[in-house]
N, C-alpha and C. Protein backbone atom coordinates (compact mmCIF):
# COMPACT_ATOMS: atom_id res chain seq x y z
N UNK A 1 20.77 -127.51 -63.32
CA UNK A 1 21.79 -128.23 -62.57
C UNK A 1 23.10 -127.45 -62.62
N UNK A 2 24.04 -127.65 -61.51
CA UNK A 2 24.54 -126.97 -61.28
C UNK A 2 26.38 -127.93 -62.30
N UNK A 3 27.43 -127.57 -62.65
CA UNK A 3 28.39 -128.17 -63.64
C UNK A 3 29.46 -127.03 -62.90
N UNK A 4 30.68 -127.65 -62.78
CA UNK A 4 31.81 -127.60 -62.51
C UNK A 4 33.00 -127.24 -63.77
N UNK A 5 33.32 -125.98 -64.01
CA UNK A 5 34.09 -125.96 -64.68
C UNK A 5 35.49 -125.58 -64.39
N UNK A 6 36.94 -126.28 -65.01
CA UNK A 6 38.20 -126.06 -64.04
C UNK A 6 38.64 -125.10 -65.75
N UNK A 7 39.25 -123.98 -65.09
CA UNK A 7 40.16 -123.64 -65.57
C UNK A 7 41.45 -123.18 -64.78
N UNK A 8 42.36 -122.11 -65.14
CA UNK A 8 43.32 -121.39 -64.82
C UNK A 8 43.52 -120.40 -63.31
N UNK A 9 43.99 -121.20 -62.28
CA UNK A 9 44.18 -120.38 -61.20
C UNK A 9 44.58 -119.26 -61.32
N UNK A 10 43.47 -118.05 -61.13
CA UNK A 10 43.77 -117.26 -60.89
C UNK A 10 43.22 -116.49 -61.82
N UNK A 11 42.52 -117.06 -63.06
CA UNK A 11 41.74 -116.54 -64.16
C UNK A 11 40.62 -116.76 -63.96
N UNK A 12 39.96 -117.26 -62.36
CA UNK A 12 38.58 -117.32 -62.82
C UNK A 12 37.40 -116.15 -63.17
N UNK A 13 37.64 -115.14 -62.61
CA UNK A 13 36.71 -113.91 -62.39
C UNK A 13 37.13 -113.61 -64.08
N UNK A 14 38.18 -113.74 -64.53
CA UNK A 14 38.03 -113.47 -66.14
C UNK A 14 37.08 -114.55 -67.32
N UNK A 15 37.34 -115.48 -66.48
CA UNK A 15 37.06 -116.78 -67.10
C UNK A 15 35.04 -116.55 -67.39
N UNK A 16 34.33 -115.91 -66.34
CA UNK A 16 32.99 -115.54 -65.75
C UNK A 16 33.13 -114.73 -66.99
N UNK A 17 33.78 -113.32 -66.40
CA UNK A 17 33.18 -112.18 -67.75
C UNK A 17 33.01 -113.32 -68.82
N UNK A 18 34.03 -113.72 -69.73
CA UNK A 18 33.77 -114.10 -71.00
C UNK A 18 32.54 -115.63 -71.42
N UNK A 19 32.37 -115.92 -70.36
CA UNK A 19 31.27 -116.84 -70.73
C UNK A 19 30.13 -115.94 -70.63
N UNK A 20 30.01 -114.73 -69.62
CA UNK A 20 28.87 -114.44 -69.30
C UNK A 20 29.09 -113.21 -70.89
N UNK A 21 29.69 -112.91 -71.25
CA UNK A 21 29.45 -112.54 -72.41
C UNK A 21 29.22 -113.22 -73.93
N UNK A 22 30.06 -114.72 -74.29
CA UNK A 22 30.31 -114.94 -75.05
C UNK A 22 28.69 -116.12 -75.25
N UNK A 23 28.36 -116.70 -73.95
CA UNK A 23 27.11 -117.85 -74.20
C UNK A 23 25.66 -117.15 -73.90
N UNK A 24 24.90 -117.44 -74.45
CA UNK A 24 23.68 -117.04 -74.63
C UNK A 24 23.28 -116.91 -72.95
N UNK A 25 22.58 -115.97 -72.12
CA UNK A 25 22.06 -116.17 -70.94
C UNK A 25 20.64 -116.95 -71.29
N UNK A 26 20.16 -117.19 -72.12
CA UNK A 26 18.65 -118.39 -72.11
C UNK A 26 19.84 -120.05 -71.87
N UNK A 27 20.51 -120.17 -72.24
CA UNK A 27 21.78 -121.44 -72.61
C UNK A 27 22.65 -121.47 -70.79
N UNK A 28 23.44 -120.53 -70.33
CA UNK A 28 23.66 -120.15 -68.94
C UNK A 28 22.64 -119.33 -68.38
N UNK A 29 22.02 -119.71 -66.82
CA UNK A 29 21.29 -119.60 -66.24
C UNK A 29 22.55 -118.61 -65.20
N UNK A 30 23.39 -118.98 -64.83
CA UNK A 30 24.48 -118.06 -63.88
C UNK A 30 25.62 -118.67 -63.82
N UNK A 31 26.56 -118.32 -64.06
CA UNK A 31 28.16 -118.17 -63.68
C UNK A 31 28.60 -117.30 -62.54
N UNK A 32 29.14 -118.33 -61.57
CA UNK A 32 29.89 -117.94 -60.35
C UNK A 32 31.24 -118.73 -59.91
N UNK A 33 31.55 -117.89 -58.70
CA UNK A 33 32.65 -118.70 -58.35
C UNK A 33 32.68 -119.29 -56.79
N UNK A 34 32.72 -119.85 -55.84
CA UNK A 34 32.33 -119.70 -54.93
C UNK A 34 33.76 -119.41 -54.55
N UNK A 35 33.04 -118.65 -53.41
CA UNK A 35 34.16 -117.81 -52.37
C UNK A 35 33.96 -118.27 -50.56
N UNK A 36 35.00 -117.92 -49.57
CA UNK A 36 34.93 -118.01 -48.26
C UNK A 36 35.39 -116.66 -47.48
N UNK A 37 34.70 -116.06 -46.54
CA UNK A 37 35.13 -115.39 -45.92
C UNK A 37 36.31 -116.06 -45.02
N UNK A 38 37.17 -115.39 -45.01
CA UNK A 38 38.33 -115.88 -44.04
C UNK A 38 38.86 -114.78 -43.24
N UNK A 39 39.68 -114.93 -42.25
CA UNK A 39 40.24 -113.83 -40.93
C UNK A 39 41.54 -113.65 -41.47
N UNK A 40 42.14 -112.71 -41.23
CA UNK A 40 43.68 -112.49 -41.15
C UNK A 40 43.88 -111.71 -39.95
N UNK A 41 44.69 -111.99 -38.71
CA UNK A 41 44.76 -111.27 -38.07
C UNK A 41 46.09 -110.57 -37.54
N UNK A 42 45.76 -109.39 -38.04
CA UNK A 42 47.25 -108.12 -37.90
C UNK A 42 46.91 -107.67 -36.90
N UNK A 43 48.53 -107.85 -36.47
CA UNK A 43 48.62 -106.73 -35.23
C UNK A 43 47.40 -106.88 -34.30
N UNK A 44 47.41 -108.69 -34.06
CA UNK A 44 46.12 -109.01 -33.11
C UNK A 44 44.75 -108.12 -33.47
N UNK A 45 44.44 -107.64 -34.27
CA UNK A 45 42.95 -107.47 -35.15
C UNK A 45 42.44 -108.19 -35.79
N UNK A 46 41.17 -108.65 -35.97
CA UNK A 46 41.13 -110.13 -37.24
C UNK A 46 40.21 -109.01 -38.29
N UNK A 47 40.29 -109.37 -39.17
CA UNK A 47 40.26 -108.31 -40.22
C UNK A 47 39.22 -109.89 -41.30
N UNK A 48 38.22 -109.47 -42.17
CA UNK A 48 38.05 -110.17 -42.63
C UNK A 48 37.85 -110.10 -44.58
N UNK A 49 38.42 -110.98 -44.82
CA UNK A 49 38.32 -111.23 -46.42
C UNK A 49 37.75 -112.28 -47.13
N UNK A 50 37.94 -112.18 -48.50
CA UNK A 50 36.92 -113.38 -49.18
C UNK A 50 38.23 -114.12 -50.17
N UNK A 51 38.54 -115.22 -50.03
CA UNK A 51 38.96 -115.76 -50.79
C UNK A 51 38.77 -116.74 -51.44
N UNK A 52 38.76 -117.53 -52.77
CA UNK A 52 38.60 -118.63 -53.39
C UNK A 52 37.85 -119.69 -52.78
N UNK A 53 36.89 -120.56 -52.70
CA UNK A 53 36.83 -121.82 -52.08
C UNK A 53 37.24 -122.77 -53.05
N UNK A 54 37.68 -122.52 -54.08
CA UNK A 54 37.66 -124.16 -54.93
C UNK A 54 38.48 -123.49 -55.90
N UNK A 55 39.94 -123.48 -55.54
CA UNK A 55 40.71 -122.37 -56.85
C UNK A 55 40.85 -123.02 -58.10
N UNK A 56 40.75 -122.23 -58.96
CA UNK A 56 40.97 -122.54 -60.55
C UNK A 56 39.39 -123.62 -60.80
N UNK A 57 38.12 -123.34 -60.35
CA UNK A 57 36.83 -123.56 -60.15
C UNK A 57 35.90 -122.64 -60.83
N UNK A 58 35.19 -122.59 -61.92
CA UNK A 58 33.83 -122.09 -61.92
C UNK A 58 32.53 -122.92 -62.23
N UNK A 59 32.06 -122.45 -61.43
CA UNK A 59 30.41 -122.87 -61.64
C UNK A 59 29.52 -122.00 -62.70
N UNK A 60 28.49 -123.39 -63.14
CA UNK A 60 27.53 -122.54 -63.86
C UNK A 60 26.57 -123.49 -63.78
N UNK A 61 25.48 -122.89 -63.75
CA UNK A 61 23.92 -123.52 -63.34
C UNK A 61 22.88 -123.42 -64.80
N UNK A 62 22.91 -124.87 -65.52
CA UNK A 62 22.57 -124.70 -66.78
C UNK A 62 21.56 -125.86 -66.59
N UNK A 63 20.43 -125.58 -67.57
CA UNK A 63 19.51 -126.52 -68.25
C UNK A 63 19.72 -127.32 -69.31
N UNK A 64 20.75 -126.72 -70.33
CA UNK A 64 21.19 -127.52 -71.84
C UNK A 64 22.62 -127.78 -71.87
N UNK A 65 23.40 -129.14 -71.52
CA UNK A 65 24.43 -129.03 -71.21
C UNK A 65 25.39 -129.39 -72.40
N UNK A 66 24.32 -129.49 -73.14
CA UNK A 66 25.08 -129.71 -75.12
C UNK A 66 25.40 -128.67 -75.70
N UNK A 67 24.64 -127.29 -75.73
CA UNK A 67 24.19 -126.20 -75.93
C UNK A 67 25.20 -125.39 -75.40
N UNK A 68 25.53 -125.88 -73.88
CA UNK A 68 26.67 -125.05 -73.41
C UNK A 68 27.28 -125.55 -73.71
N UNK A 69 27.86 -127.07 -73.56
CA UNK A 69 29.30 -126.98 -74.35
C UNK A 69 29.65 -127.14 -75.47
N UNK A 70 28.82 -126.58 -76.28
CA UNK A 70 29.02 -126.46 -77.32
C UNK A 70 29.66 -124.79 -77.52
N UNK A 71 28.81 -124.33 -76.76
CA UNK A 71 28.82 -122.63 -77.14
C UNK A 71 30.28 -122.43 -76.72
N UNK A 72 30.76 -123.26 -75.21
CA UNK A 72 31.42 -123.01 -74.22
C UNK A 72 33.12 -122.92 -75.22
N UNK A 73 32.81 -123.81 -76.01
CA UNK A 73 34.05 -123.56 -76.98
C UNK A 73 34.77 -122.40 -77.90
N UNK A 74 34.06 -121.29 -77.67
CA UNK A 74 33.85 -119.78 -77.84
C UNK A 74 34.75 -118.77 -77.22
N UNK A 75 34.91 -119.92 -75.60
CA UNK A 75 35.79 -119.16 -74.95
C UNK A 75 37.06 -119.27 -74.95
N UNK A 76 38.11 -118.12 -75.13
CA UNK A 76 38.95 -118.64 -75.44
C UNK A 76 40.21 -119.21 -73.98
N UNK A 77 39.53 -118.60 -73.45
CA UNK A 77 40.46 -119.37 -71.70
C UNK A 77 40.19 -120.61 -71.93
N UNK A 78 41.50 -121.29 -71.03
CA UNK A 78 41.60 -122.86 -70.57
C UNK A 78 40.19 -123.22 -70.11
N UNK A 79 39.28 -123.77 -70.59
CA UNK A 79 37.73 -124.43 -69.67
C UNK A 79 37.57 -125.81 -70.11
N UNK A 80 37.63 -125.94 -68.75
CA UNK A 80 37.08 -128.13 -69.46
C UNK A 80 35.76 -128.25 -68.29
N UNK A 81 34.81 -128.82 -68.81
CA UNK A 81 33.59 -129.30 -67.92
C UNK A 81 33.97 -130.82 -67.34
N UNK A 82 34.07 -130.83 -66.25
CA UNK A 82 34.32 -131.88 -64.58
C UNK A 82 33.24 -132.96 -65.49
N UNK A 83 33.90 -134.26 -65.66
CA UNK A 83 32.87 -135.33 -65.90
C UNK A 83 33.73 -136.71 -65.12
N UNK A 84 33.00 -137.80 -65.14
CA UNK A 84 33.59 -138.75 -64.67
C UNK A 84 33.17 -139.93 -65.60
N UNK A 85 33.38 -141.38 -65.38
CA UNK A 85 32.91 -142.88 -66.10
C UNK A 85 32.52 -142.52 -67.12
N UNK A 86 34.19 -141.67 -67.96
CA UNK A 86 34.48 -141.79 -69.18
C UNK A 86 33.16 -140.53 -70.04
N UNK A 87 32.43 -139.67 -69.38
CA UNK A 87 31.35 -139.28 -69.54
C UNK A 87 32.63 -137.72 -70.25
N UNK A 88 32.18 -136.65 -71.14
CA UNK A 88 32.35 -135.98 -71.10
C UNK A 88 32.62 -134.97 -70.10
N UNK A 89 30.89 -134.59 -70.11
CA UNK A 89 30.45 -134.08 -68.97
C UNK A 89 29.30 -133.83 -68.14
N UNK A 90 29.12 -133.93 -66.91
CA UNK A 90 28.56 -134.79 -66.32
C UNK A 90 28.29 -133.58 -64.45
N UNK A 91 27.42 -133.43 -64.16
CA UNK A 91 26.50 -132.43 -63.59
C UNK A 91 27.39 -132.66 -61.78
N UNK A 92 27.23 -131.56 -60.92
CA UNK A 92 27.71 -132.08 -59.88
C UNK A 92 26.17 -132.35 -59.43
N UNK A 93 26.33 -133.86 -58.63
CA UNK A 93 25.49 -134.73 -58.27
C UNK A 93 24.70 -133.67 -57.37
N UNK A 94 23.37 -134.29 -57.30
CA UNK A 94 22.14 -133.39 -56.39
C UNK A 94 22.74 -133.50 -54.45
N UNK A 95 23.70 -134.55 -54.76
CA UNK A 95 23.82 -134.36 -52.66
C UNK A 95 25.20 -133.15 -52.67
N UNK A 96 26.00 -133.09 -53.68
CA UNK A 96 27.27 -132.38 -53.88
C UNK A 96 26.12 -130.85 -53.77
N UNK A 97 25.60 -130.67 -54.87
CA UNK A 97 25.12 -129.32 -55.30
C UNK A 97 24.34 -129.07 -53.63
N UNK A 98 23.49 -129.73 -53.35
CA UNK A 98 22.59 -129.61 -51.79
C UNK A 98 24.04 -129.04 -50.71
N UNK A 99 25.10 -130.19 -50.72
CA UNK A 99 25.82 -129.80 -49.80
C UNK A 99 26.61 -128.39 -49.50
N UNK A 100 27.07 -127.80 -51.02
CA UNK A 100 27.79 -126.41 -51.35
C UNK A 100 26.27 -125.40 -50.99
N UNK A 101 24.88 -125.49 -51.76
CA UNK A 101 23.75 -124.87 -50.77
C UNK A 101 24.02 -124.55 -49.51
N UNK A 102 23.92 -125.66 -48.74
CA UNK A 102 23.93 -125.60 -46.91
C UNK A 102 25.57 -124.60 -46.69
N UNK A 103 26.73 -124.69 -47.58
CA UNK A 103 27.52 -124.32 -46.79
C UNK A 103 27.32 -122.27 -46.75
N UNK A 104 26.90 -122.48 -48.24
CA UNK A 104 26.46 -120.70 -49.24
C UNK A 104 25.50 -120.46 -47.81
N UNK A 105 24.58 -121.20 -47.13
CA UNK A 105 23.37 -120.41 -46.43
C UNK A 105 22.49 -119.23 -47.05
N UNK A 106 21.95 -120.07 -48.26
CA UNK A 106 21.27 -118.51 -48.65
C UNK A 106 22.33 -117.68 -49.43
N UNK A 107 23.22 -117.55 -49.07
CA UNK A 107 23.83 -116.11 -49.36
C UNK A 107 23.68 -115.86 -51.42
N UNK A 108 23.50 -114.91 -50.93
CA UNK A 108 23.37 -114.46 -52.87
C UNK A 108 25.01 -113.90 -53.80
N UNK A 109 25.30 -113.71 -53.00
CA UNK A 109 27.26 -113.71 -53.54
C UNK A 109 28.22 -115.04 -53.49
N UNK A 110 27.27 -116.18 -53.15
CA UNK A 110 28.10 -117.22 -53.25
C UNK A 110 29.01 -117.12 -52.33
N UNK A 111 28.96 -116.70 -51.13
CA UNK A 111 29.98 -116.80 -50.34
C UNK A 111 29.61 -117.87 -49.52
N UNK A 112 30.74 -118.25 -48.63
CA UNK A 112 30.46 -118.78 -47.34
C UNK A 112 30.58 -118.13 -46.09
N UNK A 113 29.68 -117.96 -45.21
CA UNK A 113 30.25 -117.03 -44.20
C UNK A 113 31.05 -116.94 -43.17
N UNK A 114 31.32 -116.52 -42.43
CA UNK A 114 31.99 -116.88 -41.04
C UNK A 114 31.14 -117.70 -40.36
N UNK A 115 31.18 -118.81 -39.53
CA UNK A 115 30.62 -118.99 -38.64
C UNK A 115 31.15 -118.49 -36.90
N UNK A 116 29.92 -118.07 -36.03
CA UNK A 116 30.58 -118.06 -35.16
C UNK A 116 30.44 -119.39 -33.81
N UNK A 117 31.44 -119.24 -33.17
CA UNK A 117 31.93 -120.39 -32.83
C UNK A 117 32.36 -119.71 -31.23
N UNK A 118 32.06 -120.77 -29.88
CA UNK A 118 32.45 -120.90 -29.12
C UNK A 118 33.36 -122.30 -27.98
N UNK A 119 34.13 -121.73 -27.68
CA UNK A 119 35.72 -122.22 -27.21
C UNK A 119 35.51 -122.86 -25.91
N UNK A 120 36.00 -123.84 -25.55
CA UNK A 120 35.81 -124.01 -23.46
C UNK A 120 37.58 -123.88 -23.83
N UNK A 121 37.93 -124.23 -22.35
CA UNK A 121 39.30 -123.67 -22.44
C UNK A 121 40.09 -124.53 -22.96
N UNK A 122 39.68 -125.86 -23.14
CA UNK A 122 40.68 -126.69 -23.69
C UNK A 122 40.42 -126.39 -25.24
N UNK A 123 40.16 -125.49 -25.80
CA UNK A 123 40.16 -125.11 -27.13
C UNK A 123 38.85 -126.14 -28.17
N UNK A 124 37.95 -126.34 -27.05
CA UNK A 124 37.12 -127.61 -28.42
C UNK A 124 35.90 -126.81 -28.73
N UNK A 125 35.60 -126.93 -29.63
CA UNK A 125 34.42 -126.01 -30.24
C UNK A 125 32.93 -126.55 -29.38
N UNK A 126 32.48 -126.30 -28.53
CA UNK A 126 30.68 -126.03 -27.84
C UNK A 126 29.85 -125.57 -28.40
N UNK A 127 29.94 -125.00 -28.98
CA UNK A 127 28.54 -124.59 -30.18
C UNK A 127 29.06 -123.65 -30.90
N UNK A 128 28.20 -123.26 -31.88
CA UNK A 128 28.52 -122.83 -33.34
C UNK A 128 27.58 -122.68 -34.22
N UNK A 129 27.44 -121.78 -35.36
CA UNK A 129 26.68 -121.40 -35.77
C UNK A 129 26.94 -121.89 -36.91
N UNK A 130 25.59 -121.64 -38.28
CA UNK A 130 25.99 -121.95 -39.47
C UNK A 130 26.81 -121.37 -40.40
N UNK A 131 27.46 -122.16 -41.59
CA UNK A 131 27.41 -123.61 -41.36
C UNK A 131 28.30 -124.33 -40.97
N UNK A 132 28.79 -124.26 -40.13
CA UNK A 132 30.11 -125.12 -39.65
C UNK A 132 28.87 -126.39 -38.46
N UNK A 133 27.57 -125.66 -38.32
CA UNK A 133 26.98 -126.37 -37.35
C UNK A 133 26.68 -127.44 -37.74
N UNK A 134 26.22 -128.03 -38.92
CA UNK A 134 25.85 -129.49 -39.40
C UNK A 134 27.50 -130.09 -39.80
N UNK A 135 28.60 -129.59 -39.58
CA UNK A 135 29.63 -130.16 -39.91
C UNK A 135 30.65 -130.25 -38.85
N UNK A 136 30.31 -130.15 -37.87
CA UNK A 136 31.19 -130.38 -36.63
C UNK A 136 31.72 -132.27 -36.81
N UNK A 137 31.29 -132.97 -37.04
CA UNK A 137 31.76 -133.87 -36.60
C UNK A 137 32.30 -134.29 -37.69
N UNK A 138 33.13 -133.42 -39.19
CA UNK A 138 34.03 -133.84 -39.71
C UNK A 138 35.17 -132.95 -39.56
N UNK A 139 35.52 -132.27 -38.40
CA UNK A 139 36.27 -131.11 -38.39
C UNK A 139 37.45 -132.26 -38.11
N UNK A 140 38.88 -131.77 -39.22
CA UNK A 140 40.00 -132.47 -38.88
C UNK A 140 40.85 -132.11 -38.56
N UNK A 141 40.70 -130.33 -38.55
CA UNK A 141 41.63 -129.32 -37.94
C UNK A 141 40.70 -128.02 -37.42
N UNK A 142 41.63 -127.65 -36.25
CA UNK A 142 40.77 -126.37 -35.92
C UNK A 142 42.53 -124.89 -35.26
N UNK A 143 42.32 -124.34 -35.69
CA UNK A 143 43.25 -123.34 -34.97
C UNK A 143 42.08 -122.34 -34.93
N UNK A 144 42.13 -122.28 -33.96
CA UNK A 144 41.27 -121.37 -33.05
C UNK A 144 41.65 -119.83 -33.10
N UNK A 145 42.99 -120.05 -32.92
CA UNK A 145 43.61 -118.45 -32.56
C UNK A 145 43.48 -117.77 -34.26
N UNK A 146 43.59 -118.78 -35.19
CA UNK A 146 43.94 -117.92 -36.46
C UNK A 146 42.48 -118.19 -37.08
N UNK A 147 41.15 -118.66 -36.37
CA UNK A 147 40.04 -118.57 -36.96
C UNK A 147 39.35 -118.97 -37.54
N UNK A 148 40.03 -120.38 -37.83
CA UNK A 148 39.57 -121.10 -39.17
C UNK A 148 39.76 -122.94 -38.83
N UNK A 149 38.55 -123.78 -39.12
CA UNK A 149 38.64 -125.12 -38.89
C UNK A 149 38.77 -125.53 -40.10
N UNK A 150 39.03 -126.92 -40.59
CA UNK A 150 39.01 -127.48 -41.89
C UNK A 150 37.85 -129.14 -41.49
N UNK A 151 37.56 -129.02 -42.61
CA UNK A 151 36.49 -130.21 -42.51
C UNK A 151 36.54 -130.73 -43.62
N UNK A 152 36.66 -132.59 -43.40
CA UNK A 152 36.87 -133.90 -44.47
C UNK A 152 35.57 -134.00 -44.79
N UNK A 153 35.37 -133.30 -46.17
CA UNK A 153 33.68 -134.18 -46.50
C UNK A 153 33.76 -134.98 -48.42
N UNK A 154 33.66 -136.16 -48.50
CA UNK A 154 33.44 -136.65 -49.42
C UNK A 154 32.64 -135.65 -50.44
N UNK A 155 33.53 -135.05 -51.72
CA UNK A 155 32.78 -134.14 -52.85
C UNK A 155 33.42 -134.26 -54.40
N UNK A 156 32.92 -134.12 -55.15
CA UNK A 156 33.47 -134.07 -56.64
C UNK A 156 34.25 -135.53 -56.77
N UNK A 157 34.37 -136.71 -56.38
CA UNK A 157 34.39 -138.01 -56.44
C UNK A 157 35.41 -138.60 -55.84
N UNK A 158 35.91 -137.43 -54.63
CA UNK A 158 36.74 -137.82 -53.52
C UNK A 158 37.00 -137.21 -52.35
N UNK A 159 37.74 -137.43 -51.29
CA UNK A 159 37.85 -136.91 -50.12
C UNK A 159 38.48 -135.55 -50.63
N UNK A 160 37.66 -134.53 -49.46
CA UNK A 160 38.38 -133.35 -49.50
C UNK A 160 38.00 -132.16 -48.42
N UNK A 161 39.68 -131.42 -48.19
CA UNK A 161 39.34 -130.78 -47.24
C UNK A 161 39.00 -129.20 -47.56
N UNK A 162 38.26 -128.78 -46.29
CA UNK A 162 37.52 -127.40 -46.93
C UNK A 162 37.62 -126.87 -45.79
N UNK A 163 38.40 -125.17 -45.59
CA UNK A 163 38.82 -124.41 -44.69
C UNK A 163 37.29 -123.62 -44.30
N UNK A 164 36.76 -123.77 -43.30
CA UNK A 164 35.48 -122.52 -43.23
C UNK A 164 36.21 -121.60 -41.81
N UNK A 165 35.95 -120.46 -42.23
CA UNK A 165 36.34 -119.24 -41.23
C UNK A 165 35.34 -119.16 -40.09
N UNK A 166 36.23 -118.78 -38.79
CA UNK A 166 35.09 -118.84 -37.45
C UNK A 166 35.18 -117.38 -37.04
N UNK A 167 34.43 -116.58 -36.55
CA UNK A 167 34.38 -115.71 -35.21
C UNK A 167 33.75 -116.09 -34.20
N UNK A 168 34.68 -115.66 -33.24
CA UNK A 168 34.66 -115.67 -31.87
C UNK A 168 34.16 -113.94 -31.27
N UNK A 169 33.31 -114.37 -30.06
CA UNK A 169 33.10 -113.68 -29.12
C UNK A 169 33.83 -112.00 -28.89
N UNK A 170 33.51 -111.13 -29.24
CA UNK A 170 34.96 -109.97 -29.31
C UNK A 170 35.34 -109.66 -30.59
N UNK A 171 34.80 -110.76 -31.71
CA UNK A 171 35.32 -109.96 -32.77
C UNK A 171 34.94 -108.83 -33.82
N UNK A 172 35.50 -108.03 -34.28
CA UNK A 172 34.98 -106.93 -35.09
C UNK A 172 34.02 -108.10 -35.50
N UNK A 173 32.79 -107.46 -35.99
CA UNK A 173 31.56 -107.51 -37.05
C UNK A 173 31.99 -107.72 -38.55
């Protein structure tokens, strides 16, 4: 199962090394972070990068969750394991973990990808690729020109919004 751990914006990729060094890999199964491809576009080029999806966020996909946090106390960065109803800590639920799946598509870097996406002229999205495609009908923002929609989906035990990056028709690869 997959567990939510918050530490220090901006420490997570440090936060990874030292668990992935300090806890047994039979105890952690994988430490990641998830990431989003996103556009920046200079000088009318859209250029693409990966940034954060869930800042000051790491994941880890464990079988013994006593074991890890037990070990997890080893580390010496800020780490607290995400629990709720007074629970320590407490697993992200099987529709949460399914839903971050569908958005990853497969991907083995934990990213999310671009989706690409087509425009009619009044700017409303007509079709689209994954995964923005099973999530069209929570889109609560879209800027088109800068590439990127945001979508309201109930996760981690409340509303929240999540930026996914689009290409369009014409754009660099």
């Amino acid at each position: 199962m997959w567990y939510a751990i918050q530490t220090i914006t901006g420490n997570e990729e440090e936060t990874i090394r030292t668990i992935r060094k300090v806890i047994a890999p039979e105890i952690c199964e994988d430490c990641f972070l998830l990431k989003r491809e996103a556009v920046w576009r200079i000088h009318g080029e859209c250029r693409i990068h990966t940034e954060r999806l869930f800042p000051g966020y790491v994941f880890v996909h464990i079988s013994n969750p006593e074991e890890f946090y037990r070990q997890l106390k080893r580390v010496p960065q800020f780490t607290r394991i995400l629990g709720k109803d007074g629970l320590e800590f407490q697993p992200v639920s099987l529709e949460e973990e399914e839903f971050l799946k569908r958005l990853l598509n497969g991907d083995r870097e934990y990213t999310v990808r671009l989706s690409w996406a087509e425009v009619d002229d009044k700017g409303n999205i007509v079709a689209c690729g994954e995964p923005l495609r099973g999530y069209l009908n929570c889109v609560v923002k879209k800027r088109i020109r800068l590439r990127y929609v945001v979508i309201r989906v109930w996760l981690f035990g409340r509303e929240r919004d999540i930026l996914l990056g689009i290409r369009m028709e014409g754009d660099a690869p």
